[in-house]
N, C-alpha and C. Protein backbone atom coordinates (compact mmCIF):
# COMPACT_ATOMS: atom_id res chain seq x y z
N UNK A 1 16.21 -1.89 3.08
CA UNK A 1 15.26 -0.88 2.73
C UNK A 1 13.87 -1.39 3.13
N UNK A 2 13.19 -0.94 3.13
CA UNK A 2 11.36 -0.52 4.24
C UNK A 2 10.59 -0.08 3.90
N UNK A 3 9.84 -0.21 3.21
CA UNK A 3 8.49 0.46 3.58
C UNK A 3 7.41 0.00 4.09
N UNK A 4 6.41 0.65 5.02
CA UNK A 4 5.11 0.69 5.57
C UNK A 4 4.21 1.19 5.63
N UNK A 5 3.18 0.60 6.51
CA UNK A 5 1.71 0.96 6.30
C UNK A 5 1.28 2.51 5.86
N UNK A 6 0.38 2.21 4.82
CA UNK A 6 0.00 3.76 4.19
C UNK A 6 0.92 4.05 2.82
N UNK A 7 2.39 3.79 2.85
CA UNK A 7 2.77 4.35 1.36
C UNK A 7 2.32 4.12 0.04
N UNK A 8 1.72 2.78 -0.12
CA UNK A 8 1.54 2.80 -1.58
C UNK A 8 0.50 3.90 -2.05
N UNK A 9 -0.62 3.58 -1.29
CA UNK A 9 -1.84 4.70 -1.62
C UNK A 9 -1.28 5.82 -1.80
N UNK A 10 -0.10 6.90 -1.27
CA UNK A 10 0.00 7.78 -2.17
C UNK A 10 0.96 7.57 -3.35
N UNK A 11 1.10 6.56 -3.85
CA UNK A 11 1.83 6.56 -4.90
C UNK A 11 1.12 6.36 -6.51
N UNK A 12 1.05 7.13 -7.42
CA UNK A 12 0.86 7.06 -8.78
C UNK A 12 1.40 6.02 -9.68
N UNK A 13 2.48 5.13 -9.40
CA UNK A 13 3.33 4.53 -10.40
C UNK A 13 4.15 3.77 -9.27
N UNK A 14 3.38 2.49 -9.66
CA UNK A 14 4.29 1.54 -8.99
C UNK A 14 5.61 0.91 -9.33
N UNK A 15 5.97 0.99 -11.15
CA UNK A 15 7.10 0.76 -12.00
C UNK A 15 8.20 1.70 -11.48
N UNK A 16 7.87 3.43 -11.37
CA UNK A 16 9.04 4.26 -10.76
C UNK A 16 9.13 3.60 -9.00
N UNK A 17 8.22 3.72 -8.23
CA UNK A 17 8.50 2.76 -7.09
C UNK A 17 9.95 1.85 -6.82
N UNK A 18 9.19 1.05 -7.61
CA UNK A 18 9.99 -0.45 -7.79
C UNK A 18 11.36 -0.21 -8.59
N UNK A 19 11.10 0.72 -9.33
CA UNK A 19 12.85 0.83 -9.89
C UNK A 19 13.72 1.03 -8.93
N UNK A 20 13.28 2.94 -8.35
CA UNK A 20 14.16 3.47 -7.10
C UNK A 20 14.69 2.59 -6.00
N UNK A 21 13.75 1.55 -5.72
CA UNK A 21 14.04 0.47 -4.75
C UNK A 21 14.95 -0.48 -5.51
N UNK A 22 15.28 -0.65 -6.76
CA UNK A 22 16.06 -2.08 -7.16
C UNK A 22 17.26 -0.89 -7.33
N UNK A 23 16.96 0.72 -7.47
CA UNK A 23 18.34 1.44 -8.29
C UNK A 23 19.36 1.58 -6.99
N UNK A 24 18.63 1.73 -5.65
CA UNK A 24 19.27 1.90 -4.70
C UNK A 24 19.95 0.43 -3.82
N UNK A 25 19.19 -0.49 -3.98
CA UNK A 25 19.92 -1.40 -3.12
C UNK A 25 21.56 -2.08 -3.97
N UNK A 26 22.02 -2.08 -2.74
CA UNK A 26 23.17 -2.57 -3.06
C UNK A 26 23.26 -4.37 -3.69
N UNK A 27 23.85 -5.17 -4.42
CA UNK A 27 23.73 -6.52 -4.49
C UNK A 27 23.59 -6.90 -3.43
N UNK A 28 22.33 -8.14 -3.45
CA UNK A 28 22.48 -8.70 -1.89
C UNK A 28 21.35 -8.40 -1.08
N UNK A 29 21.49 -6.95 -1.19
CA UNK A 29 20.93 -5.75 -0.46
C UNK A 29 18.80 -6.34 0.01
N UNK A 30 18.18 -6.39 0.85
CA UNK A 30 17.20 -6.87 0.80
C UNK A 30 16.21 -5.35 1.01
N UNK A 31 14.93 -5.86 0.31
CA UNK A 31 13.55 -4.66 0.63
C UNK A 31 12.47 -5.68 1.15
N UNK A 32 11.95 -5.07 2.10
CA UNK A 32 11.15 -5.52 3.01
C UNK A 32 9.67 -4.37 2.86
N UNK A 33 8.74 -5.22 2.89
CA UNK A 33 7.23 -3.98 3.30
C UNK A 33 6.28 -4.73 3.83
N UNK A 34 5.64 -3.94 4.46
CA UNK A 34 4.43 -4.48 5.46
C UNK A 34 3.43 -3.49 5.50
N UNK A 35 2.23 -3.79 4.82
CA UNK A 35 1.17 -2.82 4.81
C UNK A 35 0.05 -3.25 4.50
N UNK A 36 -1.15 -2.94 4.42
CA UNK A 36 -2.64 -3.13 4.21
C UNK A 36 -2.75 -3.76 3.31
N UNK A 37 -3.14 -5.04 3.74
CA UNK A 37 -3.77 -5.44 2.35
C UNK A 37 -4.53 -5.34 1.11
N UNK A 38 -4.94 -5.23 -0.25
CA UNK A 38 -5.61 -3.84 -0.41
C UNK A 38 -6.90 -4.87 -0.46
N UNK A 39 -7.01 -6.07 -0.42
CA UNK A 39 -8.53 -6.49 -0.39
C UNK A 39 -9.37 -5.88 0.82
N UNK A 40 -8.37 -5.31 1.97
CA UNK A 40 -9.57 -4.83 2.96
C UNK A 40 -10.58 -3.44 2.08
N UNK A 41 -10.23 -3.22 1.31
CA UNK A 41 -10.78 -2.15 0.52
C UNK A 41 -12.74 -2.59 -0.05
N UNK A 42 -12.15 -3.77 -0.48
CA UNK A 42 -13.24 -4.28 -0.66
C UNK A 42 -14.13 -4.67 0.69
N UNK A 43 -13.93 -5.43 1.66
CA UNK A 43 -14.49 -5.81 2.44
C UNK A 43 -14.95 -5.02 3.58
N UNK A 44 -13.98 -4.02 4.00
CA UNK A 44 -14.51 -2.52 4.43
C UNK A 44 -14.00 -1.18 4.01
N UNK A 45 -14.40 -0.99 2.56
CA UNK A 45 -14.47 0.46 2.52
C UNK A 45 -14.41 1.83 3.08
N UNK A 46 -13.54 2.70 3.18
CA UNK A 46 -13.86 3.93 3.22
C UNK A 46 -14.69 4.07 1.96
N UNK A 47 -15.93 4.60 2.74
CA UNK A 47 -17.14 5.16 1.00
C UNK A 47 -17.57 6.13 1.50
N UNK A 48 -16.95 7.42 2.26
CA UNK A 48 -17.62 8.32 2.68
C UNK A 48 -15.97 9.35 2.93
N UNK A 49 -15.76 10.78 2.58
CA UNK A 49 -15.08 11.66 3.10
C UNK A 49 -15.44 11.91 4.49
N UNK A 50 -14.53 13.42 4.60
CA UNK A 50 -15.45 13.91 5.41
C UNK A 50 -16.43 15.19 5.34
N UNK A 51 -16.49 14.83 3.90
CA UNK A 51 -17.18 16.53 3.58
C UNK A 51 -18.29 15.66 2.86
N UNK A 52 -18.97 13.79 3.34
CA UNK A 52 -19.83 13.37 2.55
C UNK A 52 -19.48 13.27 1.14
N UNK A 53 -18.71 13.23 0.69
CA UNK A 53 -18.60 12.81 -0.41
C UNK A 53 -18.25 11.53 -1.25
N UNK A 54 -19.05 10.54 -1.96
CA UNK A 54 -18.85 8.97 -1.84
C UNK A 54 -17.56 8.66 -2.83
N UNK A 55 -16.95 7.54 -2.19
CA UNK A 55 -15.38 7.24 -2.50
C UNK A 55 -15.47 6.41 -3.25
N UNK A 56 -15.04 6.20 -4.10
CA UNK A 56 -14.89 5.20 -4.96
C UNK A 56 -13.88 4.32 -4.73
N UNK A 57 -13.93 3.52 -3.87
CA UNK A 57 -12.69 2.64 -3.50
C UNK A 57 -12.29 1.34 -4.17
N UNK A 58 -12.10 0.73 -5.57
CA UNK A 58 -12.03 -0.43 -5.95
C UNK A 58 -10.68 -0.83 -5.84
N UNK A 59 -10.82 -2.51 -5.97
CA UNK A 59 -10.23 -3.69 -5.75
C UNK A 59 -9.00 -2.83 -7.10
N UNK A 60 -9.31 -3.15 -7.95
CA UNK A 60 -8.46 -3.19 -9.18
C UNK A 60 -8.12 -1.64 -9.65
N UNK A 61 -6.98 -1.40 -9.78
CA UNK A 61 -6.58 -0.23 -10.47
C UNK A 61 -6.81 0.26 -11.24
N UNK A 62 -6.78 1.60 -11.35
CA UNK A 62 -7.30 2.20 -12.32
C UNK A 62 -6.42 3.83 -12.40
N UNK A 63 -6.22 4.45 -13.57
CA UNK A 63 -5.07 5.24 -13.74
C UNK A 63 -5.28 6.49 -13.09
N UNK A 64 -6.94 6.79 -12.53
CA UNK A 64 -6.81 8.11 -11.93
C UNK A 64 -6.84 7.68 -10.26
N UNK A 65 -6.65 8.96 -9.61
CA UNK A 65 -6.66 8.90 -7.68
C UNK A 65 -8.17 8.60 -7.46
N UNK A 66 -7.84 8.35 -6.78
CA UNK A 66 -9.46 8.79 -5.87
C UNK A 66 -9.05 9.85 -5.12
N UNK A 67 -9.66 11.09 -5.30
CA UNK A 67 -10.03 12.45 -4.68
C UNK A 67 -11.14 12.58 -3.24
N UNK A 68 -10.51 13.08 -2.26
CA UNK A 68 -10.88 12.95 -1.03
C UNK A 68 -10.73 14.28 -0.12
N UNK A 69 -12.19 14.84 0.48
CA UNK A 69 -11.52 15.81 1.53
C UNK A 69 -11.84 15.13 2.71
N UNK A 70 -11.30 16.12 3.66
CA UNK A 70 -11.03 15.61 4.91
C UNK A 70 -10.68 16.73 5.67
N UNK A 71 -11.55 17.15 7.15
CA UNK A 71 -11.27 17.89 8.29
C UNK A 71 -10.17 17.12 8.91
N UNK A 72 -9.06 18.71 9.42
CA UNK A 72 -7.96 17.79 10.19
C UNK A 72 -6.90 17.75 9.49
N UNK A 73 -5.91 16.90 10.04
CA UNK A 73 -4.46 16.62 9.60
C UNK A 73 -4.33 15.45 10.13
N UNK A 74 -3.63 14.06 9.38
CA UNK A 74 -3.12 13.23 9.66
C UNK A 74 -2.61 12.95 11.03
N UNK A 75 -2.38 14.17 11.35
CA UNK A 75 -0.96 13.92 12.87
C UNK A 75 -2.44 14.40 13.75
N UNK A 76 -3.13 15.36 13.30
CA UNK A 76 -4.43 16.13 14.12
C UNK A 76 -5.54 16.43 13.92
N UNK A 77 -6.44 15.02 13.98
CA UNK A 77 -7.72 14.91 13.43
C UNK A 77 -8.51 15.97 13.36
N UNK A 78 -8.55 16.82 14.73
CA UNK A 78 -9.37 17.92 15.04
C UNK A 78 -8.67 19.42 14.87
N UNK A 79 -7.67 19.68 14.06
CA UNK A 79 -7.50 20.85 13.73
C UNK A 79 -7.98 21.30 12.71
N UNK A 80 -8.28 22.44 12.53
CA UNK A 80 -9.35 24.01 12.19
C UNK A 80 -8.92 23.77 10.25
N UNK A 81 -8.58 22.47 9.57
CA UNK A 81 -8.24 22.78 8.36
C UNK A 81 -9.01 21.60 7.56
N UNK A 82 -9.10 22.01 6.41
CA UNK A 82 -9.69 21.09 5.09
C UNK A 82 -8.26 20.35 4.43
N UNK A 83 -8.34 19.48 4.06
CA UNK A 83 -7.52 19.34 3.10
C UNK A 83 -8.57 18.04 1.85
N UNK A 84 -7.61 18.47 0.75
CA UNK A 84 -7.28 17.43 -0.31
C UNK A 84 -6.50 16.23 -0.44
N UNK A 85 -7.35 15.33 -0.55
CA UNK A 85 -5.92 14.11 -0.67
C UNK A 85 -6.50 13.28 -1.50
N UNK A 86 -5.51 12.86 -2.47
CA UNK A 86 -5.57 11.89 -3.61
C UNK A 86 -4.85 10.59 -3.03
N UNK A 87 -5.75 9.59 -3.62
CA UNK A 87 -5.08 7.91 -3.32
C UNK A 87 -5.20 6.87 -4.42
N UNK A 88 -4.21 6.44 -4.73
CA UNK A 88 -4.29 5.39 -5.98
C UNK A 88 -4.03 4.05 -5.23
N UNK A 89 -5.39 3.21 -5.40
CA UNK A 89 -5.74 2.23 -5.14
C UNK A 89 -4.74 0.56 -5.83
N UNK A 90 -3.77 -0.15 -5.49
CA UNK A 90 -3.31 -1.36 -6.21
C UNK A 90 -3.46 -2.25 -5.99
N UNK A 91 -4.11 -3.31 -6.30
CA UNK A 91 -3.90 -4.46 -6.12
C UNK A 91 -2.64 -5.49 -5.71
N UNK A 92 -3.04 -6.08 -5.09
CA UNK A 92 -1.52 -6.83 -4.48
C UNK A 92 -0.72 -7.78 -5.72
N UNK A 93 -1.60 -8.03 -7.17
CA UNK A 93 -0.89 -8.75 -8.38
C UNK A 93 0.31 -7.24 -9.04
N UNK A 94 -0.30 -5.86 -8.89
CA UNK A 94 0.70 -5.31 -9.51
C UNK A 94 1.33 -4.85 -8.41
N UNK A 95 1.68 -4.77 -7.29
CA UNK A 95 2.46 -4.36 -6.49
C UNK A 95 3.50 -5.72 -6.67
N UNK A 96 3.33 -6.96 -6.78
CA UNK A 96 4.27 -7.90 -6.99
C UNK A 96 4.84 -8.05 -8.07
N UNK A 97 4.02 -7.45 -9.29
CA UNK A 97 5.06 -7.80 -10.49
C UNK A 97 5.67 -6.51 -10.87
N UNK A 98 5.50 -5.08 -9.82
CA UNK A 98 6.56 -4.12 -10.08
C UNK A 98 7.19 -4.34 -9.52
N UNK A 99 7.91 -5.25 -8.61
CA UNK A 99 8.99 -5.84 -8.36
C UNK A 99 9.58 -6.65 -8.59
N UNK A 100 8.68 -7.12 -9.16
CA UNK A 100 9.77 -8.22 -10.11
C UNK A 100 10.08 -7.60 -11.68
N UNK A 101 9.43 -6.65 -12.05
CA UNK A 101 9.67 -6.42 -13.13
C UNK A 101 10.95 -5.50 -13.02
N UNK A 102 11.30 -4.60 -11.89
CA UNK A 102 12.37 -4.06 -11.45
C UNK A 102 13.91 -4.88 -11.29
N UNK A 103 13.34 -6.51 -11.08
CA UNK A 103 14.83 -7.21 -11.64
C UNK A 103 15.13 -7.61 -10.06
N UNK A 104 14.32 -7.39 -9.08
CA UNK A 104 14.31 -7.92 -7.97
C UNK A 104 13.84 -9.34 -8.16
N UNK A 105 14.39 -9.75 -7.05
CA UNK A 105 13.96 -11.62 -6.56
C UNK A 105 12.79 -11.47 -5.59
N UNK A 106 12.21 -11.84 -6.04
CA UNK A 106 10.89 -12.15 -4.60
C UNK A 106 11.50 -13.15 -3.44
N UNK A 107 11.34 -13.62 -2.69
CA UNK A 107 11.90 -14.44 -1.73
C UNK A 107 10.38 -14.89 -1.04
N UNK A 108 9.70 -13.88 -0.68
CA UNK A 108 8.13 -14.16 -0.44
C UNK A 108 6.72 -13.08 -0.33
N UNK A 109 5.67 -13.53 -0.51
CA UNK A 109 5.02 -12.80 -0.52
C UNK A 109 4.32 -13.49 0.88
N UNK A 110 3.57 -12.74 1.94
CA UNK A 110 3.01 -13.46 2.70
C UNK A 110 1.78 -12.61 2.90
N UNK A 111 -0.13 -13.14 3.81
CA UNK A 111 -1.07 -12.78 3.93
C UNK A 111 -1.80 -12.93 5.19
N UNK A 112 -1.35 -11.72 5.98
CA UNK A 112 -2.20 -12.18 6.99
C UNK A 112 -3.44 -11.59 7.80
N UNK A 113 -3.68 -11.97 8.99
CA UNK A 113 -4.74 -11.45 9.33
C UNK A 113 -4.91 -10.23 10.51
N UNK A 114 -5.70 -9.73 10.93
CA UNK A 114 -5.90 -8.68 11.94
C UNK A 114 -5.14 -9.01 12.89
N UNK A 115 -4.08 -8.28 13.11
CA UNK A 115 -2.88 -8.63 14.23
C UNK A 115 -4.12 -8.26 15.68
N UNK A 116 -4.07 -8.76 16.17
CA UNK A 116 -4.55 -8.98 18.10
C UNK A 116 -4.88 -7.55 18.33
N UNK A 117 -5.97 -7.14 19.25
CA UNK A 117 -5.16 -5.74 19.49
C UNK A 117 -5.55 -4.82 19.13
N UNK A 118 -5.93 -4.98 17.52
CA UNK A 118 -6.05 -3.90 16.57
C UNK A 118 -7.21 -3.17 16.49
N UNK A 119 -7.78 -2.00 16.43
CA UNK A 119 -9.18 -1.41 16.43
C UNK A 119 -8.92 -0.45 15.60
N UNK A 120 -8.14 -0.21 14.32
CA UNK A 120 -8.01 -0.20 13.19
C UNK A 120 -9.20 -1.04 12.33
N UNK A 121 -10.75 -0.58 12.05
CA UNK A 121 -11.65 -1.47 11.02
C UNK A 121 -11.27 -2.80 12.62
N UNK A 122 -12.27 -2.36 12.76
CA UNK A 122 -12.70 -3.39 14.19
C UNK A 122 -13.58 -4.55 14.02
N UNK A 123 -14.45 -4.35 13.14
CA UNK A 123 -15.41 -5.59 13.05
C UNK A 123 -14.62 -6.44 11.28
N UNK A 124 -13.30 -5.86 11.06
CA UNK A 124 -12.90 -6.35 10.16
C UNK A 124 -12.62 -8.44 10.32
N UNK A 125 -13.49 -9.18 9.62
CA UNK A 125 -13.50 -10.26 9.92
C UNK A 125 -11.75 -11.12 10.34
N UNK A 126 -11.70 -11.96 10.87
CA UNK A 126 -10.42 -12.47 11.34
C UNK A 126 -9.92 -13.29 10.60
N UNK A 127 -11.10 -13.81 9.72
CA UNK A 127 -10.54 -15.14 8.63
C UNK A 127 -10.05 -14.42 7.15
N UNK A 128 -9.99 -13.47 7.20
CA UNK A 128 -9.40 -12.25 5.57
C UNK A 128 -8.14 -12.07 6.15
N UNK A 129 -7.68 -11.93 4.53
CA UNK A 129 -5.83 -10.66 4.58
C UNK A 129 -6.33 -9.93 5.48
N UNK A 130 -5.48 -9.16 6.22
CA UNK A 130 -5.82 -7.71 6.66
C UNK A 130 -4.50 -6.92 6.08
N UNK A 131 -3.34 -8.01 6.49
CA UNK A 131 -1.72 -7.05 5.79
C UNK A 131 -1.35 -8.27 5.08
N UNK A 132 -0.48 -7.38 4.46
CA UNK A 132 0.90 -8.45 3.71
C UNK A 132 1.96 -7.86 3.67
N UNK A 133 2.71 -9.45 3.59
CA UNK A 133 4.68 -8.47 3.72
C UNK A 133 5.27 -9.30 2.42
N UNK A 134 5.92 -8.51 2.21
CA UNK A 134 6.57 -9.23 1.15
C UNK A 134 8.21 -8.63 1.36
N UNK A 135 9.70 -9.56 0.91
CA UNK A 135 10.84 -9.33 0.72
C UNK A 135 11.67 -9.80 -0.08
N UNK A 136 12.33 -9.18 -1.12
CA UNK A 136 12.65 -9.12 -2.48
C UNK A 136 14.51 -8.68 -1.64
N UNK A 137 15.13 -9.32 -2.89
CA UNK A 137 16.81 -8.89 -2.70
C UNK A 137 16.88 -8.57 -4.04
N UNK A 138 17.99 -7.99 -3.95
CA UNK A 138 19.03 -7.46 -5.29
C UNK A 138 19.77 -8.41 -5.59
N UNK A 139 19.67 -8.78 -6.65
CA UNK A 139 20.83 -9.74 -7.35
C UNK A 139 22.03 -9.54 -6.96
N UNK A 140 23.14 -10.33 -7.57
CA UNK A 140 24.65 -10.23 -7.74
C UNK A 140 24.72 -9.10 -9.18
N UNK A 141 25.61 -8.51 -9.10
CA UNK A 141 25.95 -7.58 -10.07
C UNK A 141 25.65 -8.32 -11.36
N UNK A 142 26.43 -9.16 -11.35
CA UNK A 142 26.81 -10.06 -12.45
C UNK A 142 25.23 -11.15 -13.26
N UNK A 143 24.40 -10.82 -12.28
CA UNK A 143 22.79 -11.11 -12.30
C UNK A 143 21.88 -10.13 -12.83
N UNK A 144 22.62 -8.96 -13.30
CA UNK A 144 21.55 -8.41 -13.25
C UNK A 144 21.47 -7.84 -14.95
């Protein structure tokens, strides 16, 4: 099982997350993810929509979204529409202990930096997280 860049932010509840992922793997079974680190939050902010409106982007969680518009569509920056989008901000301490609290094994957490290449937050410094991966297994039945 997988996930990547972009999912947590829309997620509300990292405990339902982390269950569905320990309810579905089989013993054995491994989860893998690779996505944004969330300290780039701090170090370069989105603090602006696109309708000007300032973002509140913090480090540490907190139980409501951050509320956001935006010209465009994900797939089509420049099409003729507004939207709404909510994002809940986590820190990388509770993204690790809803998985472990789910009864998963950590195996590792890892931190790295601006893969080569990237013009994704371009002047994002080279010596910071930029992603992390982390991969957790399912116990033995009899483990759990």
């Amino acid at each position: 099982m997988f996930t990547s860049y972009g999912v947590l932010s829309w997620l509300p509840d990292l405990t339902r997350w982390a269950s569905a992922i320990a309810h579905f793997l089989k013993p054995g079974g491994i989860f893998s993810i690779v996505e944004r680190h969330p300290f780039l939050r701090v170090v370069d902010p989105e603090t602006h929509d696109s309708a000007g409106h300032s973002l509140d982007r913090r480090y540490f969680y907190r139980p409501e979204p951050v509320r956001a518009e935006y010209s465009g569509t994900y797939a089509v920056p420049e099409a003729g529409v507004r939207q709404t989008a909510y994002f809940w901000d986590h820190p990388l301490g509770d993204i690790v202990t809803a998985i472990c609290r789910a009864g998963l094994r950590l195996e590792f957490v890892r931190e790295h930096p601006k893969p080569a290449g990237a013009t994704y937050h371009a002047d994002y410094p080279d010596d910071l997280p930029y992603l992390f991966s982390l991969r957790a297994t399912a116990p033995a039945r009899s483990e759990r």
